[in-house]
C-alpha atoms as a PDB file:
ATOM      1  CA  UNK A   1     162.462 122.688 100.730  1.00  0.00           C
ATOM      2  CA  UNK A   2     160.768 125.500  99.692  1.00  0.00           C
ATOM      3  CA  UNK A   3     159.120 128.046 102.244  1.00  0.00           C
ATOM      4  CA  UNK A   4     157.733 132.021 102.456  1.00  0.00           C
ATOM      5  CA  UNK A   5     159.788 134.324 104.496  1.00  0.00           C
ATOM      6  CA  UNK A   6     159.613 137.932 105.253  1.00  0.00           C
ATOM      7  CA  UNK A   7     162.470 140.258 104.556  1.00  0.00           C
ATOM      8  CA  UNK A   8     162.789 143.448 105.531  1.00  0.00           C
ATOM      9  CA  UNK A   9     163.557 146.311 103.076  1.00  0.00           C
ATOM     10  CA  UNK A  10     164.151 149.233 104.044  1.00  0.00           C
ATOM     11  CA  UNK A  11     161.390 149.538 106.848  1.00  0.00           C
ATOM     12  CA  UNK A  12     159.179 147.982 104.890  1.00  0.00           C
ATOM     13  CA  UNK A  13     158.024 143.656 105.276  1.00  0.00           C
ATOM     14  CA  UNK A  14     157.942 141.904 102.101  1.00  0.00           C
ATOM     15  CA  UNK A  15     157.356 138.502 101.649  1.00  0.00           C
ATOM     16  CA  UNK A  16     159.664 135.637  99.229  1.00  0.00           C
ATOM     17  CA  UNK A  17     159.049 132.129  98.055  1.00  0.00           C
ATOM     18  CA  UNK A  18     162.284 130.463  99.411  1.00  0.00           C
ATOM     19  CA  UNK A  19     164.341 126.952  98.512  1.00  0.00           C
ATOM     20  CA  UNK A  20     166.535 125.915 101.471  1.00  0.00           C
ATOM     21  CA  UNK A  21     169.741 124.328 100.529  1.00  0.00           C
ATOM     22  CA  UNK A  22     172.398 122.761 101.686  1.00  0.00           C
ATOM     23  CA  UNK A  23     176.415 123.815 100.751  1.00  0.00           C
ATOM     24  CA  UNK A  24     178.603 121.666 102.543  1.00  0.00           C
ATOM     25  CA  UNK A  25     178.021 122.155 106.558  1.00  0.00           C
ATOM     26  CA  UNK A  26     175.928 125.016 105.769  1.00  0.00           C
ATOM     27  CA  UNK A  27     172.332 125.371 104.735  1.00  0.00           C
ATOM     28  CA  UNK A  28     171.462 128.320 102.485  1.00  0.00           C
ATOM     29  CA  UNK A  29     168.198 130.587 101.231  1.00  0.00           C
ATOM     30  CA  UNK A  30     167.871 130.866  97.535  1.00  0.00           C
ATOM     31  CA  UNK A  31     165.239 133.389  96.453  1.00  0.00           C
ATOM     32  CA  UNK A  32     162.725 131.734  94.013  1.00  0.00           C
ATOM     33  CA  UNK A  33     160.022 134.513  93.846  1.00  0.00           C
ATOM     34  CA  UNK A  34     159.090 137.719  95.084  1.00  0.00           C
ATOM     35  CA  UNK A  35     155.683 137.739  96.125  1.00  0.00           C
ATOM     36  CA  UNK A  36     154.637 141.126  97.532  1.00  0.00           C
ATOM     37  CA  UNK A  37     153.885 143.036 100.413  1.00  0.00           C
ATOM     38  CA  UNK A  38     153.764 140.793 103.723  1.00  0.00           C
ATOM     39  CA  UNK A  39     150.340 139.404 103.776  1.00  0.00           C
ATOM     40  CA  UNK A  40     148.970 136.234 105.149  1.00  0.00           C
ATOM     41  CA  UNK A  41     149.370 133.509 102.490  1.00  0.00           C
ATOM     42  CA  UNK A  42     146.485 130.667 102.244  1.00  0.00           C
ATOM     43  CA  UNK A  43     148.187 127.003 102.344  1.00  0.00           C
ATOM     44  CA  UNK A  44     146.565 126.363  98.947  1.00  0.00           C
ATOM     45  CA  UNK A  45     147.976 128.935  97.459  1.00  0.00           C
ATOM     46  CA  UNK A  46     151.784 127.893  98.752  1.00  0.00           C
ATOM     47  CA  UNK A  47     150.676 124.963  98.018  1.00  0.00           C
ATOM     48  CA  UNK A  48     150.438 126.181  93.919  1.00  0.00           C
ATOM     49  CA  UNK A  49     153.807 127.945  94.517  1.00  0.00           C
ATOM     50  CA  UNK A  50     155.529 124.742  95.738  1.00  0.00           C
ATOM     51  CA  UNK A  51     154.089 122.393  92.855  1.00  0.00           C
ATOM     52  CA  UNK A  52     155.067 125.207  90.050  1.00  0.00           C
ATOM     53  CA  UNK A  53     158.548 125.170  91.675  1.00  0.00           C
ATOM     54  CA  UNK A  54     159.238 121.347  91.861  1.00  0.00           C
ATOM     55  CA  UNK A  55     157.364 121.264  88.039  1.00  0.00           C
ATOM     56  CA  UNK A  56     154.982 119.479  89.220  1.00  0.00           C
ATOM     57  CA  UNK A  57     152.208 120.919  87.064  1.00  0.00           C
ATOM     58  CA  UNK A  58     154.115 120.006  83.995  1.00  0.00           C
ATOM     59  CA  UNK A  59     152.979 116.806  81.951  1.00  0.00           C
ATOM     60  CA  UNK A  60     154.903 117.373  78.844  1.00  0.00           C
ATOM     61  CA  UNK A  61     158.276 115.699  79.529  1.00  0.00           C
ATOM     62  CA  UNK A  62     158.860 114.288  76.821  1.00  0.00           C
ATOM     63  CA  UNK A  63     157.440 114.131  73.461  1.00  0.00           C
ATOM     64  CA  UNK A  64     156.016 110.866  73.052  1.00  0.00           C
ATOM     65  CA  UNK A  65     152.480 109.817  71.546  1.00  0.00           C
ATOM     66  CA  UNK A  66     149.900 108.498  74.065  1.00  0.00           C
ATOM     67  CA  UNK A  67     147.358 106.927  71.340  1.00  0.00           C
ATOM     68  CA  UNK A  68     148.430 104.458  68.780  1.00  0.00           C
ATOM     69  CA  UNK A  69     149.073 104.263  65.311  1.00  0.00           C
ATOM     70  CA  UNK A  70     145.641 103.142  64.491  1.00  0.00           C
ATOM     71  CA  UNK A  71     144.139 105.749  66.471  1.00  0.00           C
ATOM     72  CA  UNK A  72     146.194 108.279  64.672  1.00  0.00           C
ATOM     73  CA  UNK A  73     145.312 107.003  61.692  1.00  0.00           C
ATOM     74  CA  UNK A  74     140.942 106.454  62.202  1.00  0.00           C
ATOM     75  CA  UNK A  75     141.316 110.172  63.176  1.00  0.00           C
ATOM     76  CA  UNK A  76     142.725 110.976  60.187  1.00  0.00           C
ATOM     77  CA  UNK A  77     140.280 109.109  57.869  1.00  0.00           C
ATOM     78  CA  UNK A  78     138.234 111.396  59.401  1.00  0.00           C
ATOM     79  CA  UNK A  79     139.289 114.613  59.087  1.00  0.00           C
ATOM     80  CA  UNK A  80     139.868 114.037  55.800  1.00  0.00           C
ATOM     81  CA  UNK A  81     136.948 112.867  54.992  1.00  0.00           C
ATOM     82  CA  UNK A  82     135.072 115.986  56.564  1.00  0.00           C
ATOM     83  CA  UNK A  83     137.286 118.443  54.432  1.00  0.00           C
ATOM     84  CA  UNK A  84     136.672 116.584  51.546  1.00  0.00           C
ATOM     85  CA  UNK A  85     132.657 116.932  52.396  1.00  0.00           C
ATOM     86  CA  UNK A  86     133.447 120.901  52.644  1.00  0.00           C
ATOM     87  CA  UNK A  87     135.255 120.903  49.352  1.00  0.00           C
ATOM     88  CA  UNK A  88     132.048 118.956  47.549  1.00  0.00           C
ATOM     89  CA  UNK A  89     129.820 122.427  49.200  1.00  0.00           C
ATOM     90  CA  UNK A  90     128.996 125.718  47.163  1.00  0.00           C
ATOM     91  CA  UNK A  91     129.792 128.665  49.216  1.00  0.00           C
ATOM     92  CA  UNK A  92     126.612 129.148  50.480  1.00  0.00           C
ATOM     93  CA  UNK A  93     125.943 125.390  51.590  1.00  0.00           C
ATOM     94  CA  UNK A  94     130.160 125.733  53.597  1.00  0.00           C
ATOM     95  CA  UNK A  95     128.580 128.817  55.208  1.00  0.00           C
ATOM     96  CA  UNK A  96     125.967 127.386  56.325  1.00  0.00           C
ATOM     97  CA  UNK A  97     127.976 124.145  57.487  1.00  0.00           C
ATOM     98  CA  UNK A  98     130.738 126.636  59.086  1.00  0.00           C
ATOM     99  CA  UNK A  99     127.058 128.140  61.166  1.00  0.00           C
ATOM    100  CA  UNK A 100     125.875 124.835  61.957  1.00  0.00           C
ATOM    101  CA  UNK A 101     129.414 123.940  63.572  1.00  0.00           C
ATOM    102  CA  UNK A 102     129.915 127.460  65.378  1.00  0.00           C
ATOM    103  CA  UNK A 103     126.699 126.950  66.997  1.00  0.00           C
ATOM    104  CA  UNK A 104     127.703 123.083  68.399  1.00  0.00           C
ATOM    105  CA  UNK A 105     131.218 124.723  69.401  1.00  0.00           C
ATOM    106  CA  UNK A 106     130.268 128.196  71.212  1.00  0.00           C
ATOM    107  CA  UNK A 107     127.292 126.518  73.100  1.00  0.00           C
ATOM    108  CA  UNK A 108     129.473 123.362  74.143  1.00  0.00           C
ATOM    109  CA  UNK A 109     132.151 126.105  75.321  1.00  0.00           C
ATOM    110  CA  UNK A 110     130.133 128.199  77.372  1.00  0.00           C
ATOM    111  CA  UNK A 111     127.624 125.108  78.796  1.00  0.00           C
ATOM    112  CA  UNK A 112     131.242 124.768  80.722  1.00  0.00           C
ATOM    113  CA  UNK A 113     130.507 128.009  82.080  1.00  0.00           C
ATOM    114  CA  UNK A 114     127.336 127.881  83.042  1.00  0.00           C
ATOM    115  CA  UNK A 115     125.716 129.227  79.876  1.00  0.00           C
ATOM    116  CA  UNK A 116     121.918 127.498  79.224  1.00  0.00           C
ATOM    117  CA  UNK A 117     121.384 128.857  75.798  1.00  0.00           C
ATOM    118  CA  UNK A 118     121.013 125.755  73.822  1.00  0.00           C
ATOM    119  CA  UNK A 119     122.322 125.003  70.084  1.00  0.00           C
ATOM    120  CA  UNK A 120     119.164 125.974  68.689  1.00  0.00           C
ATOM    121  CA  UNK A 121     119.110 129.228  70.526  1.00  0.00           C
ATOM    122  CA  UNK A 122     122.944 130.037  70.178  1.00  0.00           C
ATOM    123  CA  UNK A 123     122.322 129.818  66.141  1.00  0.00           C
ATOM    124  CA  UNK A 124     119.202 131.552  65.886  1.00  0.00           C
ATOM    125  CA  UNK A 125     120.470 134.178  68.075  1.00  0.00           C
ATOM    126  CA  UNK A 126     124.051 134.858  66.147  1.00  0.00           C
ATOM    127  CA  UNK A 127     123.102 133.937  62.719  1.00  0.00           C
ATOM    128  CA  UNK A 128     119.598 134.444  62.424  1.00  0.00           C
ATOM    129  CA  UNK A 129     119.071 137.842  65.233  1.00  0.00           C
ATOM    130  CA  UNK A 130     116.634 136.319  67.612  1.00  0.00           C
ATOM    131  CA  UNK A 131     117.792 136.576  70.688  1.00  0.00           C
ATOM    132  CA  UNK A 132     116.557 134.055  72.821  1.00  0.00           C
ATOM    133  CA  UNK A 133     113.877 134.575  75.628  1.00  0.00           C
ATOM    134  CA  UNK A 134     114.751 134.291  79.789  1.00  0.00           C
ATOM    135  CA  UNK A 135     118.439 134.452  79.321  1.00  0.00           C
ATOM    136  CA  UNK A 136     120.708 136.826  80.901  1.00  0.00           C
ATOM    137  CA  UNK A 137     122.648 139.301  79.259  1.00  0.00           C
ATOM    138  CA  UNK A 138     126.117 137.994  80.468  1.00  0.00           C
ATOM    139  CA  UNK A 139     125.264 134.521  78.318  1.00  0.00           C
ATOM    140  CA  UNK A 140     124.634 136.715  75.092  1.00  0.00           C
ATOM    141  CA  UNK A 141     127.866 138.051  75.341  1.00  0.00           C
ATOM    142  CA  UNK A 142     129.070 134.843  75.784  1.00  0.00           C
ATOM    143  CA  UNK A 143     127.712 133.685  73.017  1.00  0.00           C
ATOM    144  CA  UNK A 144     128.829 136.871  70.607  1.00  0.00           C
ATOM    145  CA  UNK A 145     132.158 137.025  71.999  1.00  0.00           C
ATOM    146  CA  UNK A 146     133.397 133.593  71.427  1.00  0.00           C
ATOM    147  CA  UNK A 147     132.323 134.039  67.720  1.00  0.00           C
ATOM    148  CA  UNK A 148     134.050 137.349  67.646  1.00  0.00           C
ATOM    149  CA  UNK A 149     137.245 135.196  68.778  1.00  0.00           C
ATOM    150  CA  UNK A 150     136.693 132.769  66.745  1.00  0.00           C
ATOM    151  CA  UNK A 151     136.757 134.845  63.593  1.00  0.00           C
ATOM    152  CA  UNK A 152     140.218 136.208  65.161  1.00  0.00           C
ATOM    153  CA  UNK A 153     141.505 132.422  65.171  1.00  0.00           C
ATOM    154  CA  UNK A 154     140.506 132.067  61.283  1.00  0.00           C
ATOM    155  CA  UNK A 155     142.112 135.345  60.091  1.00  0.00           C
ATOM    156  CA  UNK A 156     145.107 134.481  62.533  1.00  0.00           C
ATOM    157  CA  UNK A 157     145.676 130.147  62.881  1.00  0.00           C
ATOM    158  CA  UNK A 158     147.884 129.537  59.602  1.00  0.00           C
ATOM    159  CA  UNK A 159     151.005 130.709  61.910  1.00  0.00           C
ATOM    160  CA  UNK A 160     151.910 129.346  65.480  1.00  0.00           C
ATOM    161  CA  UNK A 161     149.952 130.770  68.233  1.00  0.00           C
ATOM    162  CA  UNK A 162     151.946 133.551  70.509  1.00  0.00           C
ATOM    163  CA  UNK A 163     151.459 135.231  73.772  1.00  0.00           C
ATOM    164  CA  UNK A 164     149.922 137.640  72.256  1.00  0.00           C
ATOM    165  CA  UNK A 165     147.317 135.706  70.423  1.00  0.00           C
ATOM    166  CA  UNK A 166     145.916 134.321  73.582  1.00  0.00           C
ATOM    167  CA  UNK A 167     145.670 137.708  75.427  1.00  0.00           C
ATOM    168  CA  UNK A 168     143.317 138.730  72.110  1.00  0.00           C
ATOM    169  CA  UNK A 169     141.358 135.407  72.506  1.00  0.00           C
ATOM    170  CA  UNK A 170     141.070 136.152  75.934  1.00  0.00           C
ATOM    171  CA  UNK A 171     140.031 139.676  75.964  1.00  0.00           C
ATOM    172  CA  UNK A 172     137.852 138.773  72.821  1.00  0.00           C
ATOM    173  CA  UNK A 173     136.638 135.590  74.968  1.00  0.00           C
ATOM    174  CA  UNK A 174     135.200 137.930  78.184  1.00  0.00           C
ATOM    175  CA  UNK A 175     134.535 141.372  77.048  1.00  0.00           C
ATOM    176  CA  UNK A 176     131.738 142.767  79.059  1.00  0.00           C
ATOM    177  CA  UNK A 177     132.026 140.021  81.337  1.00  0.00           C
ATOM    178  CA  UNK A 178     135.016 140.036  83.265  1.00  0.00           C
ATOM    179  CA  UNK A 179     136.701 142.931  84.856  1.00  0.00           C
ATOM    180  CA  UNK A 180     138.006 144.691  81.868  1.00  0.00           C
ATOM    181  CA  UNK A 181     141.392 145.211  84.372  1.00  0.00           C
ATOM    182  CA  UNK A 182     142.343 141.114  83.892  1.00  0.00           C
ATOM    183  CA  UNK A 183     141.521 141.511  80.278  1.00  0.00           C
ATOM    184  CA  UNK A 184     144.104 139.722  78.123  1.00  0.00           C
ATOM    185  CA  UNK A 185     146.441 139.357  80.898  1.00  0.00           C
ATOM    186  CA  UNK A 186     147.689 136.612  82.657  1.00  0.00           C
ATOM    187  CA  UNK A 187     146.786 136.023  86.550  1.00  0.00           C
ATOM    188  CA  UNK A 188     148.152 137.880  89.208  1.00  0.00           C
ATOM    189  CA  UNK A 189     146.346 135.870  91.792  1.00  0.00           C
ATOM    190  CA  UNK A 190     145.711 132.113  92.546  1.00  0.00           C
ATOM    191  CA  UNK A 191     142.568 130.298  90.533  1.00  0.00           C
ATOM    192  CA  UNK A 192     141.548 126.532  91.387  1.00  0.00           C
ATOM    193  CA  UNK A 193     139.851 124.265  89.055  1.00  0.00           C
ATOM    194  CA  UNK A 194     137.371 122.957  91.926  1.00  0.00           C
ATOM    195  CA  UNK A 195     139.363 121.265  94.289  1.00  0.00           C
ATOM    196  CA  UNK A 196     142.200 120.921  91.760  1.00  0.00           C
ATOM    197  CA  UNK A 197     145.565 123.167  92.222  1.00  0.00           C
ATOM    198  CA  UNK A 198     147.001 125.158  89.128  1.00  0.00           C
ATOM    199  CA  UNK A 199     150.024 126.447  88.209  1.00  0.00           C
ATOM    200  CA  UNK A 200     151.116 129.608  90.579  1.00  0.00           C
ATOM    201  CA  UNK A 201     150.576 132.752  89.176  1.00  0.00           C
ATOM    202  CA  UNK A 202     154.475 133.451  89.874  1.00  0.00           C
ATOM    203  CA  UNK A 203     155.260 131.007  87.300  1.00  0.00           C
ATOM    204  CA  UNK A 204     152.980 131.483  84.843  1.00  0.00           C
ATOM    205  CA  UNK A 205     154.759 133.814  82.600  1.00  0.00           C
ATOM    206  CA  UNK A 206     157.519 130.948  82.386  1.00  0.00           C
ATOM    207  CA  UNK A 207     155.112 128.202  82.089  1.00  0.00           C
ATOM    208  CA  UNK A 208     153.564 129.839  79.059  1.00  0.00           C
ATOM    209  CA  UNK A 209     156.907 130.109  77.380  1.00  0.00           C
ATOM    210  CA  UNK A 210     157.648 127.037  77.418  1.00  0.00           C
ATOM    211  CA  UNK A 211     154.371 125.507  76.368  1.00  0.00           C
ATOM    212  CA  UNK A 212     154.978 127.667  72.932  1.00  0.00           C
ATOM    213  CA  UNK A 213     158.509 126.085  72.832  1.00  0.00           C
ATOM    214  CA  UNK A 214     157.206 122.555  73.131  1.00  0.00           C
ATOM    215  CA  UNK A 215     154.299 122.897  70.674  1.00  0.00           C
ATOM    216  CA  UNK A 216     156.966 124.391  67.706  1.00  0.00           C
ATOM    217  CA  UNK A 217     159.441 121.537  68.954  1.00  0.00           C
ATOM    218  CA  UNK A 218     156.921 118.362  69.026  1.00  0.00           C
ATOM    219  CA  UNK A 219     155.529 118.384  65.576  1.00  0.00           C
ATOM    220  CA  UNK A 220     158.712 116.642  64.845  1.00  0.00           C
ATOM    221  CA  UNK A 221     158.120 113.911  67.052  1.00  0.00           C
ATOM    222  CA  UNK A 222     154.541 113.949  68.029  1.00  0.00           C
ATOM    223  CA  UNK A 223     151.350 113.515  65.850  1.00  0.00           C
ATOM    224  CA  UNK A 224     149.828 116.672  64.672  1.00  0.00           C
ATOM    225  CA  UNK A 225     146.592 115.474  66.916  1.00  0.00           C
ATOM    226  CA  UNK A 226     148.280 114.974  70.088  1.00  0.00           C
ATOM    227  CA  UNK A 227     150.535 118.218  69.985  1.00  0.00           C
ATOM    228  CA  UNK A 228     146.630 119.642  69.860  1.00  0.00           C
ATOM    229  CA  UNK A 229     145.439 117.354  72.424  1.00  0.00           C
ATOM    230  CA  UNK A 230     148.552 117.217  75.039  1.00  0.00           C
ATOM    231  CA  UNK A 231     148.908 120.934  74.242  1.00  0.00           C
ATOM    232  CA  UNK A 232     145.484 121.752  75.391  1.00  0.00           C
ATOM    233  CA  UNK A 233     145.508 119.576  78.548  1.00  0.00           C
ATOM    234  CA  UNK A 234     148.749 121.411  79.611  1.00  0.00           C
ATOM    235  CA  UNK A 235     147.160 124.746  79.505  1.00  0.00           C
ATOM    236  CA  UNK A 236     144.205 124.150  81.315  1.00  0.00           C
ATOM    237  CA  UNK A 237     146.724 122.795  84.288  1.00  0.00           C
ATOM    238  CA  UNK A 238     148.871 126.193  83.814  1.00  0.00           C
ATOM    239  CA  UNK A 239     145.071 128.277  83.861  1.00  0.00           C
ATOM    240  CA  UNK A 240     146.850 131.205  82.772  1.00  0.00           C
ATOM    241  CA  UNK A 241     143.594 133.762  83.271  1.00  0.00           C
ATOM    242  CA  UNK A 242     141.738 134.597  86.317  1.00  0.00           C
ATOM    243  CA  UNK A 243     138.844 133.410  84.131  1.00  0.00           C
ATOM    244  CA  UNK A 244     137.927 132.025  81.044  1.00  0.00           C
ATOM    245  CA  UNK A 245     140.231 129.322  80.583  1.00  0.00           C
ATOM    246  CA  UNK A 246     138.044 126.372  79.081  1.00  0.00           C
ATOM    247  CA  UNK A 247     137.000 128.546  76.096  1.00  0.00           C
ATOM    248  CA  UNK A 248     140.661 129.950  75.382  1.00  0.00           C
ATOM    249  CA  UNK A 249     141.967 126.312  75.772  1.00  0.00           C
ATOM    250  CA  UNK A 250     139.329 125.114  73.728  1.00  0.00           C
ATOM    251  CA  UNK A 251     139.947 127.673  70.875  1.00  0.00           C
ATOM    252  CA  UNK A 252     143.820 127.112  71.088  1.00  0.00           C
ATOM    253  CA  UNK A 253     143.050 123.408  70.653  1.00  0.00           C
ATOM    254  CA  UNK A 254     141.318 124.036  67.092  1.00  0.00           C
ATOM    255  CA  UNK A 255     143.871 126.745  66.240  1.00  0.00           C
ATOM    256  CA  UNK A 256     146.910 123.782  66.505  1.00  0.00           C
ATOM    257  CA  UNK A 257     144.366 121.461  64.473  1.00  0.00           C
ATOM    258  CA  UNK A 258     143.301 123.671  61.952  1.00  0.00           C
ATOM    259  CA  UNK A 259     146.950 125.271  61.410  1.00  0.00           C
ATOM    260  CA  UNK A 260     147.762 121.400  60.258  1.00  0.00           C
ATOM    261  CA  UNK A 261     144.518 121.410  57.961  1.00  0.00           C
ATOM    262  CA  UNK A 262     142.814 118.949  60.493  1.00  0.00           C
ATOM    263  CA  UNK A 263     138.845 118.914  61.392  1.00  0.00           C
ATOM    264  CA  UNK A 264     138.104 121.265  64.126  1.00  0.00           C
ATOM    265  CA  UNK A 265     136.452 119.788  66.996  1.00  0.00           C
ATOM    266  CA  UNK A 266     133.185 120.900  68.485  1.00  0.00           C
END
């Protein structure tokens, strides 16, 4: 059972994430996790550090399909139908089609976030210059910045996403809106989705890792559309940033589809 106990180091009180077990007639402490300086912890926050530990936060299991062969297949007719529309487009027509998705896409994203500016507005304002009237400053960075990391995806999706890609989208994702300190890094403290638990921040390092592991491992075994889709719903229960999340997850859900030649999805 796991547990936070203080330990004294050299006259100073620091605090561990703990796993009681028992050897034989004897019941022993096996350090999971150094938290920090002794501070009070919030039962939520154990709470995090206890579902990490038992991988409770971990849906990916086993690498099985969830939809059916027909639903594989309808998604495919579809795809393929939409790159064959692109293909049938002179460059300036895709361009314009490429705009006229961006604009669905970034305003979708950051409506999660509490954005207002509307499709109309989010197109006129990145690919036209009109930026739009009684909006705050923070949603036209928004706005910029997710095309900004967007272009990085483009330039960047024909390999497998790293650790390092994520930190760009990230930082690309909330520059000049989030504390530039958090900026590409993963969490150092405990975030919530609402009422929901994430993964602890002390296991988020290792949570990552793996993800990466299972994505390169299940296109073997799972459909290129649900290594996207399964992938994506796993990292929004890890919620590797203090902020920012939905947008990252939702870019790293187009960069799996698009590194298969799939449609993007808005």
């Amino acid at each position: 059972m796991a547990s936070i106990v203080t330990k004294n180091v050299k006259g100073k009180e620091y605090i561990y994430l703990v796993d009681s077990l028992r050897k034989g007639n004897k019941v022993i402490q096996k350090t999971i996790k150094y938290i920090g300086a002794k501070r009070p912890v919030l039962k939520e926050e154990f709470d995090c550090m206890n579902l990490s530990y038992k991988n409770q936060d971990w849906i990916l299991n086993n690498y099985n399909n969830q939809l059916s062969y027909q639903d594989h297949q309808n998604m495919k007719d579809i795809s393929d139908k939409y790159n064959e529309y692109l293909k049938s487009l002179d460059k300036i027509s895709r361009e314009k089609e490429k705009e006229r998705f961006l604009s669905i896409f970034i305003s979708n994203s950051n409506a999660i976030e509490g954005s207002t500016l509307t499709v109309k507005e989010t197109f006129n304002y990145l690919f036209n210059d009109i930026a739009p009237k009684d909006h705050s400053k923070k949603e036209l960075f928004m706005a910029s910045n997710l095309l900004n990391a967007w272009n990085y995806l483009e330039k960047n999706c024909k390999k497998f996403p790293t650790d390092k890609d994520l930190f760009e989208l990230h930082r690309l994702v909330n520059l000049n809106v989030e504390d530039e300190v958090t900026l590409g890094k993963y969490k150092k403290v405990q975030n919530y989705i609402g009422d929901v638990h994430t993964s602890s921040y002390l296991f988020v390092k290792e949570k990552m890792k793996k993800l990466f592991f299972w994505i390169k491992k299940s296109y073997k075994q799972v459909n290129d559309f649900e290594v996207a889709f399964q992938s994506h719903a796993q990292f929004e229960i890890i919620h590797p940033f203090v902020d920012g999340n939905g947008r990252v997850g939702r870019l790293l859900l187009n960069w799996l589809l698009i590194m298969k030649s799939l449609m993007p999805l808005a």
